[in-house]
Protein backbone atom coordinates (compact mmCIF):
# COMPACT_ATOMS: atom_id res chain seq x y z
CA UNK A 1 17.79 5.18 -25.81
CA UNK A 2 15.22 2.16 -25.96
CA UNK A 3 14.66 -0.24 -22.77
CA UNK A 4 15.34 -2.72 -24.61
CA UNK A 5 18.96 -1.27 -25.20
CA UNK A 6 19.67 -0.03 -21.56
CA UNK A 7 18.00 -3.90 -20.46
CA UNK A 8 20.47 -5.60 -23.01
CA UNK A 9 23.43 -3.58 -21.61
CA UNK A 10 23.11 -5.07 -18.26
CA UNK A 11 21.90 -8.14 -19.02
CA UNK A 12 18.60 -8.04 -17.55
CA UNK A 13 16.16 -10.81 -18.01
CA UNK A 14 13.35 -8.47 -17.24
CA UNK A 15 13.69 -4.46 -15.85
CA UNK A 16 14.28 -4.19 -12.19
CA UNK A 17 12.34 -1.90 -10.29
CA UNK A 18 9.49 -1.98 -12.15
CA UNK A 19 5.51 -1.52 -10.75
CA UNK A 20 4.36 -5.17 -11.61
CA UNK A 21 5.72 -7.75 -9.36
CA UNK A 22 3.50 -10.12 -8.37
CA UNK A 23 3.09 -10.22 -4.35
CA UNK A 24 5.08 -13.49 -3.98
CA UNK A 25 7.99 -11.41 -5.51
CA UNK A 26 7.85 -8.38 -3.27
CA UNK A 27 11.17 -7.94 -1.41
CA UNK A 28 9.89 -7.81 2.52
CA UNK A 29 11.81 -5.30 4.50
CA UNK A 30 11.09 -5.19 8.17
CA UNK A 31 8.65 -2.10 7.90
CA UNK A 32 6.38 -4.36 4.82
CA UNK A 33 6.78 -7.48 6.72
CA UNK A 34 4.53 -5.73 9.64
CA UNK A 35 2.63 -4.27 8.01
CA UNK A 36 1.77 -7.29 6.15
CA UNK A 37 1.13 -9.30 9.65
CA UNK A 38 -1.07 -6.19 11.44
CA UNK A 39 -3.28 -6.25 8.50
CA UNK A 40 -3.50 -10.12 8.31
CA UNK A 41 -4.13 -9.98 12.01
CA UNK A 42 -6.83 -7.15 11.62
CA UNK A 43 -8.77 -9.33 9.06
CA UNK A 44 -8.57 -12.78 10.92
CA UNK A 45 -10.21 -10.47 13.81
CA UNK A 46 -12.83 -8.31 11.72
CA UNK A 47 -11.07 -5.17 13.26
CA UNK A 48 -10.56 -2.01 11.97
CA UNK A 49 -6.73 -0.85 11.13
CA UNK A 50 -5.11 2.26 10.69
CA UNK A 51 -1.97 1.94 8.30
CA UNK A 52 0.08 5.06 7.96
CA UNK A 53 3.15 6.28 5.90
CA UNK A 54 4.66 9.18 3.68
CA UNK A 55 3.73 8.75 0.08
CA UNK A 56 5.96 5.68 -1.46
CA UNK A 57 6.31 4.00 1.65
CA UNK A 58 5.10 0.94 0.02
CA UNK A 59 1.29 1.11 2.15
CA UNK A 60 -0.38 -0.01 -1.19
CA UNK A 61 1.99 -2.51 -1.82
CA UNK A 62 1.62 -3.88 1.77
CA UNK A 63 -1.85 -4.04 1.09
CA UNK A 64 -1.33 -6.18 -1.95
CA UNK A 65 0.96 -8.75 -0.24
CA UNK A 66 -1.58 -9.38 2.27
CA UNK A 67 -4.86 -9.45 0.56
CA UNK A 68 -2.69 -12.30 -1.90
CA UNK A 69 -2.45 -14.43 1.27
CA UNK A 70 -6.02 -14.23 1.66
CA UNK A 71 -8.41 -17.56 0.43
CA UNK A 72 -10.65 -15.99 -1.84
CA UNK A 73 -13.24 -18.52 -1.53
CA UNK A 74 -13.22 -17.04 2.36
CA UNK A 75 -12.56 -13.52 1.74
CA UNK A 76 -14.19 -11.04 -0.44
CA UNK A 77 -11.54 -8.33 -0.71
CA UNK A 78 -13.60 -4.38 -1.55
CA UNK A 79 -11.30 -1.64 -2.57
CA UNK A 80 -12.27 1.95 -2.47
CA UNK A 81 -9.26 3.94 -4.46
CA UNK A 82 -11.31 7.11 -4.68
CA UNK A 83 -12.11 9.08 -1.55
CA UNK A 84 -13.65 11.89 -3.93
CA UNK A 85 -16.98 9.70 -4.66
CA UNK A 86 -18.60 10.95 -1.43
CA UNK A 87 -20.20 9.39 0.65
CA UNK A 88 -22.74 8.10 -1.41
CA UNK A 89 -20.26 6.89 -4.07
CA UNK A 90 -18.48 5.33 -1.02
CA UNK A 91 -21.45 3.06 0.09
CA UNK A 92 -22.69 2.66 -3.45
CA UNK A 93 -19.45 0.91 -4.60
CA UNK A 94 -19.76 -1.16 -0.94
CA UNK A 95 -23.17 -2.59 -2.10
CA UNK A 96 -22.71 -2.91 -5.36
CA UNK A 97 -19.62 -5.40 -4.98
CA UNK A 98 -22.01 -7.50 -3.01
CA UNK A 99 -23.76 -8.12 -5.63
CA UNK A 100 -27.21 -5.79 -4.22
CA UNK A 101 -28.70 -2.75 -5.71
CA UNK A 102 -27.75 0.27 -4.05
CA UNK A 103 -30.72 2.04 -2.29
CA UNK A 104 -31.97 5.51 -4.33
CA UNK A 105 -31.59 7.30 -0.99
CA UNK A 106 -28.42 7.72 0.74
CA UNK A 107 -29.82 8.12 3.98
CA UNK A 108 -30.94 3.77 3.87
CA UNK A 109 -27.26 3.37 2.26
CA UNK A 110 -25.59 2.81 5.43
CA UNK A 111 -28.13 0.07 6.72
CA UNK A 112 -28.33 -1.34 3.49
CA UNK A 113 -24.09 -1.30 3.66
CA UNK A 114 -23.85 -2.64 6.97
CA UNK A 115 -26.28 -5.69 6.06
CA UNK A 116 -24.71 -6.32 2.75
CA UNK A 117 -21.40 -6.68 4.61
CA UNK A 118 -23.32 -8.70 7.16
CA UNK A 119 -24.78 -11.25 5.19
CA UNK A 120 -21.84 -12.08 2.92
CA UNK A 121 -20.58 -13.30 6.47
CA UNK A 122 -23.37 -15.08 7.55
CA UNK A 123 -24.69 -16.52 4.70
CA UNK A 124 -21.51 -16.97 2.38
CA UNK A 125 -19.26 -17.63 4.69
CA UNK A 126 -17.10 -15.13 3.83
CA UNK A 127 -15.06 -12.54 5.75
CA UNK A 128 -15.09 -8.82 3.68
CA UNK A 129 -12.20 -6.47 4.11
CA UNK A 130 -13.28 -3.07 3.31
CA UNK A 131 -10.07 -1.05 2.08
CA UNK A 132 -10.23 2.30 2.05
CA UNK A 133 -7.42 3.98 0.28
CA UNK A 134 -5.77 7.20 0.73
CA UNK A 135 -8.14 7.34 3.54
CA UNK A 136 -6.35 10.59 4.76
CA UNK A 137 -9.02 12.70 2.26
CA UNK A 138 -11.81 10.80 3.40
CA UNK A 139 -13.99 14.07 4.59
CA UNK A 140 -15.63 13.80 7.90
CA UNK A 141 -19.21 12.64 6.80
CA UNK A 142 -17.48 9.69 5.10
CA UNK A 143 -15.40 9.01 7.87
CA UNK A 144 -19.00 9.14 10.39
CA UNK A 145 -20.65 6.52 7.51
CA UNK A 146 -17.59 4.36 8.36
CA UNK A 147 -18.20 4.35 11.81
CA UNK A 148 -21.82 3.83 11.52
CA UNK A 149 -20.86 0.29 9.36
CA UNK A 150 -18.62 -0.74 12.19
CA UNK A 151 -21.03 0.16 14.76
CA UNK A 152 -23.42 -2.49 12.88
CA UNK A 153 -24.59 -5.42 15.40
CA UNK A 154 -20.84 -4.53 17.36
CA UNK A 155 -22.44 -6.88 20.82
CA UNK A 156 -21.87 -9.48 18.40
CA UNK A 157 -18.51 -8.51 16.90
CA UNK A 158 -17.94 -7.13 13.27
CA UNK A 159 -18.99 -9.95 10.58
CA UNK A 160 -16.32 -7.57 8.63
CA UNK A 161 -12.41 -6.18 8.76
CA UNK A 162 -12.17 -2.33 7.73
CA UNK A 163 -8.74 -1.04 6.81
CA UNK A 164 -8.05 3.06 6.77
CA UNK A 165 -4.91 3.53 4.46
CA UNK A 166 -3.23 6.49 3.98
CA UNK A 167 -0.54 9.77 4.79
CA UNK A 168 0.50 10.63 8.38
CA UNK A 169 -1.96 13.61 8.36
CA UNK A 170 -4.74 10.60 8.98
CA UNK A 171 -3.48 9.80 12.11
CA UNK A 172 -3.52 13.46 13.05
CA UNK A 173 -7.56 13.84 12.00
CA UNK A 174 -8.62 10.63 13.83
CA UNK A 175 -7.18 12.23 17.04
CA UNK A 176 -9.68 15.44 16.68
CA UNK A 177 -12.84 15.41 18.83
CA UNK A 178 -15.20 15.25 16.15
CA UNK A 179 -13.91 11.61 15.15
CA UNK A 180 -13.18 10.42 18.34
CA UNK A 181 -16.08 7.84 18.38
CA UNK A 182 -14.48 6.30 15.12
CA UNK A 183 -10.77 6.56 16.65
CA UNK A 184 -12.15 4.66 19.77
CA UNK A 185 -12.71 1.79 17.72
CA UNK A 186 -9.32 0.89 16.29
CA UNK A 187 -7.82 -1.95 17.02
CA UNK A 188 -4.80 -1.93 14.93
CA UNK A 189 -2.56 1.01 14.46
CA UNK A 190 1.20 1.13 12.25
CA UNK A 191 3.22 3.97 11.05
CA UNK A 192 5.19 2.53 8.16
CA UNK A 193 8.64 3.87 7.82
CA UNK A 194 11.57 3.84 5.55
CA UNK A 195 13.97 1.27 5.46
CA UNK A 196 17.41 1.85 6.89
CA UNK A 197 20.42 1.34 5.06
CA UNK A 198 21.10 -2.51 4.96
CA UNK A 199 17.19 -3.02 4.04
CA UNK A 200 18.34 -0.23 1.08
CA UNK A 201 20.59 -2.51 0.29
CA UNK A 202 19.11 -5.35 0.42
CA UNK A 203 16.11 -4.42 -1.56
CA UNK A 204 18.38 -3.44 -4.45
CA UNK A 205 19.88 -6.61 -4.18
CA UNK A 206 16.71 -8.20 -4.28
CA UNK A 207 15.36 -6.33 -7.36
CA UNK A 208 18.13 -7.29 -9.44
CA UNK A 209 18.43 -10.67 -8.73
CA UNK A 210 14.64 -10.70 -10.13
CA UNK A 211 16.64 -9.00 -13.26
CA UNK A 212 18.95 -11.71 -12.88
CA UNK A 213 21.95 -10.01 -12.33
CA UNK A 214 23.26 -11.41 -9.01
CA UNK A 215 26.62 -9.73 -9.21
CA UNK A 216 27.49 -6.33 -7.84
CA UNK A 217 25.96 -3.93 -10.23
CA UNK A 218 25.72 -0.52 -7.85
CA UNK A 219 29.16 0.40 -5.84
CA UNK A 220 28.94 0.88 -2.54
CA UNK A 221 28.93 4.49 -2.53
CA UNK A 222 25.99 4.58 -5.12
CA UNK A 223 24.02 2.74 -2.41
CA UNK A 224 24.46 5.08 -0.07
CA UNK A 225 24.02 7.79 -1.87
CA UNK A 226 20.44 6.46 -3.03
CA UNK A 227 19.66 5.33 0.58
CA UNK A 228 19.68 9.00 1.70
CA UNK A 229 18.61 10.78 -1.00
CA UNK A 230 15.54 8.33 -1.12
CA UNK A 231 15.43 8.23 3.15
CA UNK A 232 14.59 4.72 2.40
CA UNK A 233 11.21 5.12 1.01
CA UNK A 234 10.82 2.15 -1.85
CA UNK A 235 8.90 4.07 -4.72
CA UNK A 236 11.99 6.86 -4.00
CA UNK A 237 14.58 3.84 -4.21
CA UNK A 238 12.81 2.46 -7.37
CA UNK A 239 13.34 5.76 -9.30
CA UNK A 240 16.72 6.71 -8.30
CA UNK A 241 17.84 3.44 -9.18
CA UNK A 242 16.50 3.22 -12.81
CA UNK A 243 17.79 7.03 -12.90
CA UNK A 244 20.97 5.67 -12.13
CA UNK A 245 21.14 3.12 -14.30
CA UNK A 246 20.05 5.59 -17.44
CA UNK A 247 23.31 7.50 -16.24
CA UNK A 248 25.73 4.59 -16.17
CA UNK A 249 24.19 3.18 -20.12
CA UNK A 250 24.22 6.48 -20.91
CA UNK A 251 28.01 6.96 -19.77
CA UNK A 252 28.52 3.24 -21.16
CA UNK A 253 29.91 2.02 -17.40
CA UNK A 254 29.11 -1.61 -16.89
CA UNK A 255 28.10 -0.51 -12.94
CA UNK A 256 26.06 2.02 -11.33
CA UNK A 257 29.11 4.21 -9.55
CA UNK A 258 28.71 7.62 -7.70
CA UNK A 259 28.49 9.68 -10.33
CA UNK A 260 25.60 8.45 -12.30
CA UNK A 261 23.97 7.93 -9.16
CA UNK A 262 24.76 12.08 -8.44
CA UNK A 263 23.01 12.36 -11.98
CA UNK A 264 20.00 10.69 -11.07
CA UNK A 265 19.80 12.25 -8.14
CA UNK A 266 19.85 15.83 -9.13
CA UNK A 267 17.99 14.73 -12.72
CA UNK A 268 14.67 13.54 -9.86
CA UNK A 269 15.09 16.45 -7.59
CA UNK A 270 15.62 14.40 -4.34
CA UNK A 271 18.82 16.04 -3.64
């Protein structure tokens, strides 16, 4: 079974579901369209954010949408994917994307950081967002570097925006003693949750209309079967449904009914 075949059966343009939608194409369910404005509103104030959710809850994608909206020629957007690097890594990549030379020793890093961010403000005229991603495994030297860069110059207010994205479990370490200096500085907190059943089906909807298939392609009880199974969670949605649409070509139905959704759901485990 090619793609190609399964795409031609339903008479998609282009496969739903897929990873590579540009941002203007995201479908925005309550839960993303928050997110989206508590980030925006953390960078227009050079705060630091704490975005939450379970793993597929769409934080990354979030992020995306709202770094689009951003003028680059007023912005300068630096993502950290890797929490692994250290903290040395962690400032190194900081500097370096400012165009400086990272200091040899780590110890001048975090000046060197915190003027690096400071300048591209003052002298560029442009705002940087510092993303940290899965910020949950951020260890707690890396997490005492990141206060130290938002401590930099803070009677004057941050020349910068800091965003900590990651699992629930981050929320839970920023509330332990040892961090509390760092938790005491967030300005913006959101736990983002799964959509509920209409924004289920509404981002299925929404997916294959990008497909261009505006016609009812999954029944009713397919929906809600891939609602629960997924609790709502988009990257858990996305699966199941191309799951369930392998079933139904596979089957040769022209829709996505409750039994190929039953065999994508127990073929993915999420029963």
């Amino acid at each position: 079974m090619s793609i190609l075949n399964l795409q031609s059966h339903f008479g998609f343009t282009r496969m739903p579901f897929g990873r590579g939608l540009a941002p203007s194409m995201l479908h925005r369910h309550g839960g993303h369209a928050e997110a989206v404005a508590r980030i925006a509103w953390c960078v227009d104030q050079h705060a630091l954010g704490v975005i939450t959710g379970e793993v597929g809850a769409g934080k990354t994608v979030a992020v995306r949408a709202a770094t689009a909206a951003l003028d680059s020629s007023r912005h300068a957007i630096i993502y950290l994917a890797n929490p692994s690097v250290g903290v040395r890594g962690m400032l190194h990549h900081i500097v370096s994307a400012l165009g400086q030379v990272p200091n040899f020793h780590t110890a001048t890093l975090v000046p060197q950081a915190a003027d690096a961010l400071a300048a591209e403000h003052a002298e560029r005229g442009r705002t940087p967002v510092v993303i940290f991603d899965e910020a949950h495994l951020l260890d707690n030297p890396q997490m005492e570097a990141v206060r130290m860069l938002t401590n930099h110059d803070m009677d004057s207010g941050a020349p910068f925006a800091t965003l900590l994205i990651g699992q629930p479990t981050l929320r839970q370490r920023l509330r332990l003693g040892v961090l509390a200096a760092l938790d005491q500085r967030i300005s913006v907190r959101y736990a983002l949750t799964g959509m509920d059943a209409t924004e289920t089906a509404d981002y299925l909807t929404h997916h294959l209309k990008i497909a261009g298939r505006t016609d009812t392609l999954f029944s009713a009880d397919a929906i809600t079967l891939i609602h629960n199974a997924s609790r709502g969670y988009p990257r858990a949605v996305n699966n199941l449904a191309v799951n369930a649409l392998t079933a139904a070509f596979a089957r040769n139905n022209p829709i996505v009914d409750e039994k190929a959704t039953r065999i994508a759901i127990s073929e993915t485990g999420a029963d």
